[in-house]
PDB file of N, CA and C in Angstrom:
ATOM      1  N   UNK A   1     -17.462  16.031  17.393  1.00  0.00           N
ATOM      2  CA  UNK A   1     -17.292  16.207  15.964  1.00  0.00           C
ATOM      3  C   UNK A   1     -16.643  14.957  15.381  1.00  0.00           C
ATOM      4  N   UNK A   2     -17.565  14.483  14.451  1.00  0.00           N
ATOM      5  CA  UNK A   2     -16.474  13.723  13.275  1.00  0.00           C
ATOM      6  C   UNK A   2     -15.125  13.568  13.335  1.00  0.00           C
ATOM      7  N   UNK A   3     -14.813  12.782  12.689  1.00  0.00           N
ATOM      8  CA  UNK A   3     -13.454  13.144  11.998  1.00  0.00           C
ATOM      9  C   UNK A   3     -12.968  11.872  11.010  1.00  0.00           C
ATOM     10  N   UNK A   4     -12.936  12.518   9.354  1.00  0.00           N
ATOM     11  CA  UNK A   4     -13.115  11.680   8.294  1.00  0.00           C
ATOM     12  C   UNK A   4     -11.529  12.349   8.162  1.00  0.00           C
ATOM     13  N   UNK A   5     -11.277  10.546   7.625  1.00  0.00           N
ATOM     14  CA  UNK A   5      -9.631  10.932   6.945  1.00  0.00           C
ATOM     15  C   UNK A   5      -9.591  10.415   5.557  1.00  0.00           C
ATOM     16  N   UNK A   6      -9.545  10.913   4.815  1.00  0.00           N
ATOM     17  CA  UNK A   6      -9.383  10.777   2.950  1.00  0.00           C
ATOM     18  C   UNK A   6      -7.768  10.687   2.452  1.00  0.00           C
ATOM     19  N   UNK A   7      -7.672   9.337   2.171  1.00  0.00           N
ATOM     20  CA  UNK A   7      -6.125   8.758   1.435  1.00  0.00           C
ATOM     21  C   UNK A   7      -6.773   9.122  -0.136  1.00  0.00           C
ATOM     22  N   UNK A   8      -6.230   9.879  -0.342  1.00  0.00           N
ATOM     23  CA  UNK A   8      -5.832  10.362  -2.096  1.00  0.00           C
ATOM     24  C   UNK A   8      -4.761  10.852  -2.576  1.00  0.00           C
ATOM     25  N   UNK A   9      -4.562  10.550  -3.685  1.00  0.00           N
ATOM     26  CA  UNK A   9      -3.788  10.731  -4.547  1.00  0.00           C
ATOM     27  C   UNK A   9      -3.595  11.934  -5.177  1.00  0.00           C
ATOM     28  N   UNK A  10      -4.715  12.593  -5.430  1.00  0.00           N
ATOM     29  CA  UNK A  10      -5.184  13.039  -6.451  1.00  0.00           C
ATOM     30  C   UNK A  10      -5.150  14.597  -5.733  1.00  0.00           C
ATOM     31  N   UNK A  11      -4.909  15.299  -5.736  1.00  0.00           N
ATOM     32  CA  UNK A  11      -4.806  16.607  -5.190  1.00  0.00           C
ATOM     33  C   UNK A  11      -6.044  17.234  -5.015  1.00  0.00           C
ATOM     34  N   UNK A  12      -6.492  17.563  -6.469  1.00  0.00           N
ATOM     35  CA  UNK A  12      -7.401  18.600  -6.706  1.00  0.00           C
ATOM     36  C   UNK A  12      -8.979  17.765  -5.744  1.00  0.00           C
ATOM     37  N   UNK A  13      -8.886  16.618  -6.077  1.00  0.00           N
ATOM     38  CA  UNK A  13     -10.425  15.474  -5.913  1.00  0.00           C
ATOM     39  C   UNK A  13     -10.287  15.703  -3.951  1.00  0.00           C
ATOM     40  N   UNK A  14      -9.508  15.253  -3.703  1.00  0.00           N
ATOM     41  CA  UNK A  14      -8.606  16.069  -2.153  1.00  0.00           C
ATOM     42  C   UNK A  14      -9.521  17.218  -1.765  1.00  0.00           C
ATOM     43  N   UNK A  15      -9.033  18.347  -2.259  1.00  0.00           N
ATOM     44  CA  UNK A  15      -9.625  19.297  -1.871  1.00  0.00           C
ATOM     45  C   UNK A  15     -10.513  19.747  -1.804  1.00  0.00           C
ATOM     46  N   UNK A  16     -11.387  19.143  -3.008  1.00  0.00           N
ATOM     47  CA  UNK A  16     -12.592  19.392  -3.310  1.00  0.00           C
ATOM     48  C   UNK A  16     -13.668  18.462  -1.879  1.00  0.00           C
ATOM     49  N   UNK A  17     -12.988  17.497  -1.409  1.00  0.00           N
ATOM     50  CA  UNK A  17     -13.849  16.927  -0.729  1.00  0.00           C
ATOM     51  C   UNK A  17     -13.988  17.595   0.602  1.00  0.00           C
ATOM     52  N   UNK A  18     -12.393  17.647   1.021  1.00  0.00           N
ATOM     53  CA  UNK A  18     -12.137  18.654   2.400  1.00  0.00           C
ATOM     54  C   UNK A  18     -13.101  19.396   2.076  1.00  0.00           C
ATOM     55  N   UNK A  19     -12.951  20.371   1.431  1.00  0.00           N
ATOM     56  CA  UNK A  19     -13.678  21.762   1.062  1.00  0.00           C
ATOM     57  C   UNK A  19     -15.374  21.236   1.956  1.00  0.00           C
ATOM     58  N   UNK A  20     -16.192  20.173   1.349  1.00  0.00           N
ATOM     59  CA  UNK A  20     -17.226  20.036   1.170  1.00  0.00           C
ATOM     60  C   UNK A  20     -17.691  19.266   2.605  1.00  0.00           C
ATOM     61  N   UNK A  21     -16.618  18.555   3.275  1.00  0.00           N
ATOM     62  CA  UNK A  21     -16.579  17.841   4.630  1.00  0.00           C
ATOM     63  C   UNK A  21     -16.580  18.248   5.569  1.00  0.00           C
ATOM     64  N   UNK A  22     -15.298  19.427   5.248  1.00  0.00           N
ATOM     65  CA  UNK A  22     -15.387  20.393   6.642  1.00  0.00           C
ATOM     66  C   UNK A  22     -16.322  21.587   6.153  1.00  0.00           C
ATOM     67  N   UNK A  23     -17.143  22.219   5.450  1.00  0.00           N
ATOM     68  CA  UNK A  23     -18.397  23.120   5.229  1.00  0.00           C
ATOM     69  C   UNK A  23     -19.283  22.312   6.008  1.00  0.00           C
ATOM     70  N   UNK A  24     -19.676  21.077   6.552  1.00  0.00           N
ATOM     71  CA  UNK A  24     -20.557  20.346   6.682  1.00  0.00           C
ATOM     72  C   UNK A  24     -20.367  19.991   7.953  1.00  0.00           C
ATOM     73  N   UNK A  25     -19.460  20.557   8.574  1.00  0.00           N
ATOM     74  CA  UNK A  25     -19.374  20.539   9.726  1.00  0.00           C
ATOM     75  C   UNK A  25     -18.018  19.425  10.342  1.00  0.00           C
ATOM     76  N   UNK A  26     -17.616  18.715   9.609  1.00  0.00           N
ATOM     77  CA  UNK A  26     -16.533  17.354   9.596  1.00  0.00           C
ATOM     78  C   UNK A  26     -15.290  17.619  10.352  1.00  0.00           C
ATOM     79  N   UNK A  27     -14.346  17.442  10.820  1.00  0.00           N
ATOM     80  CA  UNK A  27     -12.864  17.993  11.014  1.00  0.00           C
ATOM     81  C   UNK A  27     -11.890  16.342  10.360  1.00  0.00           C
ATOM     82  N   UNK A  28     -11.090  16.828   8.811  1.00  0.00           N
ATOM     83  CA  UNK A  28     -10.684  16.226   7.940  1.00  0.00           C
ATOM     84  C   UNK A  28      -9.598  16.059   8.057  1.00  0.00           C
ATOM     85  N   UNK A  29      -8.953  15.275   8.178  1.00  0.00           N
ATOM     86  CA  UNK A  29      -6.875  14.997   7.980  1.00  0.00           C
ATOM     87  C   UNK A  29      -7.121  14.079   6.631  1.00  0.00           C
ATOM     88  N   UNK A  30      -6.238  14.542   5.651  1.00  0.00           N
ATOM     89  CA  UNK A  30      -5.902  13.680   4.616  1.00  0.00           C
ATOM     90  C   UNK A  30      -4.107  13.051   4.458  1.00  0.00           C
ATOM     91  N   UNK A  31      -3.946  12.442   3.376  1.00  0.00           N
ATOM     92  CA  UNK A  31      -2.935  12.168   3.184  1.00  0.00           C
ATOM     93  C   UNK A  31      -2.785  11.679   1.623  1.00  0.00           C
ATOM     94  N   UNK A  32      -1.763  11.692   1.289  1.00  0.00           N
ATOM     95  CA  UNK A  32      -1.263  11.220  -0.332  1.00  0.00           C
ATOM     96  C   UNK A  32      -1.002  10.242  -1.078  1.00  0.00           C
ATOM     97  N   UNK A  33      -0.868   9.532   0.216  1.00  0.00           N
ATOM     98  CA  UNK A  33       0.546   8.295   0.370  1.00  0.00           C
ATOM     99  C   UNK A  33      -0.454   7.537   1.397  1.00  0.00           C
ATOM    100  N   UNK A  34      -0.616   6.307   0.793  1.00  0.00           N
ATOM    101  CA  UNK A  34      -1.121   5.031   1.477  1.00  0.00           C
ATOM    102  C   UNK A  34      -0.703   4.541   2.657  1.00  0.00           C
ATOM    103  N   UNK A  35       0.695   4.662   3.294  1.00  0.00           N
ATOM    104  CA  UNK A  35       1.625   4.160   3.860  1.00  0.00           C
ATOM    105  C   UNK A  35       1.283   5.613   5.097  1.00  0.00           C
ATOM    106  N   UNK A  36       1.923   6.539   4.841  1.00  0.00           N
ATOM    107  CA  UNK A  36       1.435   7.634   5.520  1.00  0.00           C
ATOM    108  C   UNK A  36      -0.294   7.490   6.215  1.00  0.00           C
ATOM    109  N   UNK A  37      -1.207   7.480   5.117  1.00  0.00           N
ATOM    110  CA  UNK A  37      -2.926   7.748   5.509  1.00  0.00           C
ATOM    111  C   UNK A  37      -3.051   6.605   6.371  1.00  0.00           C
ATOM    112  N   UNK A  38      -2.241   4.951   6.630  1.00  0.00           N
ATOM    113  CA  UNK A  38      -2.335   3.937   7.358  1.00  0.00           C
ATOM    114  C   UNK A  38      -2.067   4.263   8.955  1.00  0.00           C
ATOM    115  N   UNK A  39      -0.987   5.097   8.564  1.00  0.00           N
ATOM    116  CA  UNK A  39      -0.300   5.892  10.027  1.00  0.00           C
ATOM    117  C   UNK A  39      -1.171   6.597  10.823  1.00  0.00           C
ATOM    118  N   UNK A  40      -1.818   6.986   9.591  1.00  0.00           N
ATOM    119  CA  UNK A  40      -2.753   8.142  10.432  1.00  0.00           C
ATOM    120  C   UNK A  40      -3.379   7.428  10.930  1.00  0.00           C
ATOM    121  N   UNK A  41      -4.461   6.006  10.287  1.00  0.00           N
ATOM    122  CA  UNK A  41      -5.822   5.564  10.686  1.00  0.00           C
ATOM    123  C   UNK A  41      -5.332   4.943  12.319  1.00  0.00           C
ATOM    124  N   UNK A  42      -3.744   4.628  12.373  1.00  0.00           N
ATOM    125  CA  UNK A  42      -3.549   4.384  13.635  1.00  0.00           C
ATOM    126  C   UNK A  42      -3.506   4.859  14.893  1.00  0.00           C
ATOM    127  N   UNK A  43      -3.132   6.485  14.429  1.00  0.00           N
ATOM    128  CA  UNK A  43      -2.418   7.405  15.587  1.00  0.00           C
ATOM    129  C   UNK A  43      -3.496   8.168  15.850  1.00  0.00           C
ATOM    130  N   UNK A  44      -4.600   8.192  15.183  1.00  0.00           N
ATOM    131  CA  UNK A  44      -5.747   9.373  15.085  1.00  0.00           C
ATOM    132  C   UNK A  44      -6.527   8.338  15.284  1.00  0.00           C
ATOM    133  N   UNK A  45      -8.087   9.336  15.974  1.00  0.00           N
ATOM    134  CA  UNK A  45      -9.152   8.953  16.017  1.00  0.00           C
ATOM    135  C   UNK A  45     -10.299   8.923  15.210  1.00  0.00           C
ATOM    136  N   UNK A  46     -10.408   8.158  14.032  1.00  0.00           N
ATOM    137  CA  UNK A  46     -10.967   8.493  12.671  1.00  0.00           C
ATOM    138  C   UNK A  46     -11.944   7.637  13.028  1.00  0.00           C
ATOM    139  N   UNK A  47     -13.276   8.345  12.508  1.00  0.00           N
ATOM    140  CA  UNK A  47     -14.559   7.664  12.528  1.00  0.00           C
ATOM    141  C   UNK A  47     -15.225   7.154  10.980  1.00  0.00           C
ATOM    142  N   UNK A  48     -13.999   7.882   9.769  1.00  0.00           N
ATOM    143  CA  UNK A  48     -14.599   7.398   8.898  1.00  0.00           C
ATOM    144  C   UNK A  48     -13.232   7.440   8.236  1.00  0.00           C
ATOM    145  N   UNK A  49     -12.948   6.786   6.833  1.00  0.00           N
ATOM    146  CA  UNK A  49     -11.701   6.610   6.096  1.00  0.00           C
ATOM    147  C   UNK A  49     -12.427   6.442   4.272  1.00  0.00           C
ATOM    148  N   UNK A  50     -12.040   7.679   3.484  1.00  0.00           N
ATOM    149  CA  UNK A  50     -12.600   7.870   2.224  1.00  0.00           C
ATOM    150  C   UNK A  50     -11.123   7.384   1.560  1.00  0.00           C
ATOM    151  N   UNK A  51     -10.950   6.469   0.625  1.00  0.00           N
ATOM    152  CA  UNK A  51      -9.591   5.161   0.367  1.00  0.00           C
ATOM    153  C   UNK A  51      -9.521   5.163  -0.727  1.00  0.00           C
ATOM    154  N   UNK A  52      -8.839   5.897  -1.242  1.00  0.00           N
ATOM    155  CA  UNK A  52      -8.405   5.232  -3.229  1.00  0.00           C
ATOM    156  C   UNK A  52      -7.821   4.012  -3.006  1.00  0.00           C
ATOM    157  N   UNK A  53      -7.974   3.297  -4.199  1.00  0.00           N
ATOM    158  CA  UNK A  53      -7.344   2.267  -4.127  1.00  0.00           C
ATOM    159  C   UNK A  53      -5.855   2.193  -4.867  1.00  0.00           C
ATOM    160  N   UNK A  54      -5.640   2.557  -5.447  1.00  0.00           N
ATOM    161  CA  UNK A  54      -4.172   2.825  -6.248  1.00  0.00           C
ATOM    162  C   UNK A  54      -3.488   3.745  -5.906  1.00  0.00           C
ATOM    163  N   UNK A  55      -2.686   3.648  -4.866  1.00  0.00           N
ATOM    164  CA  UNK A  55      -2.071   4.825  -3.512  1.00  0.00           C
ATOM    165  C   UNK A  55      -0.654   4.495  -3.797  1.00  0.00           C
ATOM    166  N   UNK A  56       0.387   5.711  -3.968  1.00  0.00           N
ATOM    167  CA  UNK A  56       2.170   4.897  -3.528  1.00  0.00           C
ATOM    168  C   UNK A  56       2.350   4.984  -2.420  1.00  0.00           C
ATOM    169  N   UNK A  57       2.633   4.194  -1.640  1.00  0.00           N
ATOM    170  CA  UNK A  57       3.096   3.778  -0.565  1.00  0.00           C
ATOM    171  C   UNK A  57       2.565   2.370  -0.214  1.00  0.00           C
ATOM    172  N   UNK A  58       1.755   2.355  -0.386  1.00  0.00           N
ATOM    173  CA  UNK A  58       0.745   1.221   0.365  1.00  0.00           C
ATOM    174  C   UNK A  58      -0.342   1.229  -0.638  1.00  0.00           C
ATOM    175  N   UNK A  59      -0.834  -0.079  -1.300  1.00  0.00           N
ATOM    176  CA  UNK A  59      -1.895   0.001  -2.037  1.00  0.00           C
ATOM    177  C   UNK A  59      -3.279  -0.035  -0.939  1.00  0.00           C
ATOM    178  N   UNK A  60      -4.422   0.432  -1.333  1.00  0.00           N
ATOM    179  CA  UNK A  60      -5.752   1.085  -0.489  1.00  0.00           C
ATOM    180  C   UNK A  60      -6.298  -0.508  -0.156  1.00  0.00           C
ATOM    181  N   UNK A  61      -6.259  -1.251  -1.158  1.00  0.00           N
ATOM    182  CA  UNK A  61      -7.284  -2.597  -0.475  1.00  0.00           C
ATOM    183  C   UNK A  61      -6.098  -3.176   0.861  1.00  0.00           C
ATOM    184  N   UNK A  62      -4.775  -3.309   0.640  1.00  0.00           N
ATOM    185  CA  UNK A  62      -3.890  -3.482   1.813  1.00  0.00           C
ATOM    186  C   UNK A  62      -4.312  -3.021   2.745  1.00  0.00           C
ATOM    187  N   UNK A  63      -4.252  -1.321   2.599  1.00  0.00           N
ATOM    188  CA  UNK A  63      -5.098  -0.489   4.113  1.00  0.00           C
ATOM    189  C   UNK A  63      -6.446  -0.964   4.682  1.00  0.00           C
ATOM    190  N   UNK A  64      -7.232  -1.201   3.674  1.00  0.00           N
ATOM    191  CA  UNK A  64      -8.328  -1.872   4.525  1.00  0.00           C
ATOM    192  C   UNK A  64      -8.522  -2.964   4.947  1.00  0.00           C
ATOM    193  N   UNK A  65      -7.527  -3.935   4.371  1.00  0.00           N
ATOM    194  CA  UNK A  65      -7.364  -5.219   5.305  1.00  0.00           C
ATOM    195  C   UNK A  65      -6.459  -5.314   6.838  1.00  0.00           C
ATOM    196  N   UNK A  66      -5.724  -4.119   6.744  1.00  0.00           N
ATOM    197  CA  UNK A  66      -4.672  -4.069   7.793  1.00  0.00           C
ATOM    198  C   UNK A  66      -5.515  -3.183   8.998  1.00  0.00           C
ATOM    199  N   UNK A  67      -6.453  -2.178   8.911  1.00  0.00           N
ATOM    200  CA  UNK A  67      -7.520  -1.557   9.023  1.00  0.00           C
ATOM    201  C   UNK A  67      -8.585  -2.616   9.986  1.00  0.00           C
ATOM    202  N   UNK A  68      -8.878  -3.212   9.156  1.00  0.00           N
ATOM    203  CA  UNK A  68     -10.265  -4.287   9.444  1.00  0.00           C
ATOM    204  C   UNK A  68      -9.603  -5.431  10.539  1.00  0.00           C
ATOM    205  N   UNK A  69      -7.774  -5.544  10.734  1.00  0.00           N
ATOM    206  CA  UNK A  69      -7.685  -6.526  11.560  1.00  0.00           C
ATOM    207  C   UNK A  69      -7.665  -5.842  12.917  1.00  0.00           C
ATOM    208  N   UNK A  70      -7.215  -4.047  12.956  1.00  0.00           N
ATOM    209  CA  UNK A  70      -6.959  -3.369  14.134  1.00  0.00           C
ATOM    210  C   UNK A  70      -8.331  -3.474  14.299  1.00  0.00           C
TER     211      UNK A  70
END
């Protein structure tokens, strides 16, 4: 199985995706916080990463450069 991790902000946009990722068969970890969702992309085995870009903790283009060097 998958496993997509979604850094958002945004609560409701969040859920709505879980909702639609894991119906589809996906297994989803999200997070809120840029700084946090970075943690994750480290400690977890994520095959995909859905990234706002305007995150507190850590701005999203940071994560994908810090991302792209692991």
């Amino acid at each position: 199985m998958s496993t997509i991790l979604i850094i958002e902000d945004e609560p409701a946009l969040t859920r709505i995706l879980q909702s639609y990722l894991e119906r589809d068969g996906y297994s989803v970890l999200t997070s809120s916080r840029g700084d946090t969702g970075y943690d994750l992309s480290l400690t977890k085995n994520v095959d995909l990463i859905l990234l706002d870009l305007n995150l507190p903790g850590m701005d999203g283009l940071d994560i994908a450069r810090e991302v792209r060097k692991q």
